[in-house]
Protein backbone atom coordinates (compact mmCIF):
# COMPACT_ATOMS: atom_id res chain seq x y z
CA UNK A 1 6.96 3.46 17.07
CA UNK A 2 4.35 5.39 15.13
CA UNK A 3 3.34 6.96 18.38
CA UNK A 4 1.73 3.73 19.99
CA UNK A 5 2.61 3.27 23.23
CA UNK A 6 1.17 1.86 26.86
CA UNK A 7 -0.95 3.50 29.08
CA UNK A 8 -2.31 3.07 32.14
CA UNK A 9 -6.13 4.58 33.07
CA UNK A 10 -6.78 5.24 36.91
CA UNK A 11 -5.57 2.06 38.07
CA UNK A 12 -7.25 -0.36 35.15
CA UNK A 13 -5.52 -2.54 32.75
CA UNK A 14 -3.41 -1.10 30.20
CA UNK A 15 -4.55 -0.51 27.02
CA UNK A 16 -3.04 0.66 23.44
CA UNK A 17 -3.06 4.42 23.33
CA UNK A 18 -4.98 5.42 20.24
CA UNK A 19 -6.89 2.27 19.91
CA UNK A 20 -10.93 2.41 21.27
CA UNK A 21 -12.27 -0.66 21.92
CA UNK A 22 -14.19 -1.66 19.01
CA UNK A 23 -10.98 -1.70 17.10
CA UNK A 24 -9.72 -3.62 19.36
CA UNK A 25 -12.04 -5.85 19.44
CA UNK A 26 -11.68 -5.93 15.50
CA UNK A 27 -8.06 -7.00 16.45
CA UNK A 28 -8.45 -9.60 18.59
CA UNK A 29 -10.98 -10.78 15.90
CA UNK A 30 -8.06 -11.23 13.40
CA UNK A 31 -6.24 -13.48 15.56
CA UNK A 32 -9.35 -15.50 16.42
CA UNK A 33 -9.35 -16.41 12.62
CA UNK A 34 -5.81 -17.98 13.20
CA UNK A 35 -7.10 -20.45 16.18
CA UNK A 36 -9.95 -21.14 14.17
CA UNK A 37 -8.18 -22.14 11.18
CA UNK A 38 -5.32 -24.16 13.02
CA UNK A 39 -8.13 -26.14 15.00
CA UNK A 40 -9.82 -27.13 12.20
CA UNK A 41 -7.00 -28.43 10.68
CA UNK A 42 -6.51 -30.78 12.72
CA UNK A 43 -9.39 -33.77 12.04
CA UNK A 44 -10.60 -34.31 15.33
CA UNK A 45 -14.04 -33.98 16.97
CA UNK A 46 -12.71 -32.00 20.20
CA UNK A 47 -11.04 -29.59 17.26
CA UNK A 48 -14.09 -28.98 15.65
CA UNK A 49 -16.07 -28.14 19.08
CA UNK A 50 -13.37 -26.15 20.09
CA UNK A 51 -13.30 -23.90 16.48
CA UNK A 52 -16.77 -23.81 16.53
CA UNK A 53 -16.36 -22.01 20.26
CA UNK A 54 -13.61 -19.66 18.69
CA UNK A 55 -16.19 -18.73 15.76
CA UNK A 56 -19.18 -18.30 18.11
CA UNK A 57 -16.66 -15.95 20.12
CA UNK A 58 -15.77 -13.97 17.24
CA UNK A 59 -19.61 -13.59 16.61
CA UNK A 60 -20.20 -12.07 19.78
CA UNK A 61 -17.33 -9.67 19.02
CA UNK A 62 -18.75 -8.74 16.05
CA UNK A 63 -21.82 -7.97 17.27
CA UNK A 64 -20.33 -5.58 20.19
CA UNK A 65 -17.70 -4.42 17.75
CA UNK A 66 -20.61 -2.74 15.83
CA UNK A 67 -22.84 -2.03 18.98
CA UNK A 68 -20.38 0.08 20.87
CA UNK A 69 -18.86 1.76 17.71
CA UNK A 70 -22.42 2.79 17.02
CA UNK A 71 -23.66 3.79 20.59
CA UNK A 72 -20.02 5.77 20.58
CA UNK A 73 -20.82 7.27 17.26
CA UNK A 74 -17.19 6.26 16.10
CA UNK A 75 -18.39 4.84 12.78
């Protein structure tokens, strides 16, 4: 499996071996485009608020995306 694999940290959540977090972050990102796109399909005013939330959250992920990967020199 291209040496990805699960892995457990001292009792926290597992995480994707090989993955830091900005890139997962970057990940998670990706599929926030989806939700946003299939809400605002969908003419509705509650589908609109609730794509604008999705876009506002991938906002904030963007900005710690680039925040960590900088303070973690991983760029």
């Amino acid at each position: 499996m291209l040496g990805v694999g699960f892995s457990s940290v001292s009792g926290r959540s597992a995480k994707i071996s090989g993955m830091n977090l900005p890139n997962q972050l970057t990940i998670a990102r990706c599929g926030m485009t989806v939700v946003f796109v299939a809400f605002m399909s969908f003419e509705n005013f509650y589908c609109y608020f609730l794509a604008y939330l999705v876009f506002i959250g991938a906002a904030v992920t963007d900005y710690y995306d680039g925040k960590i990967a900088r303070r973690d020199g991983l760029l």
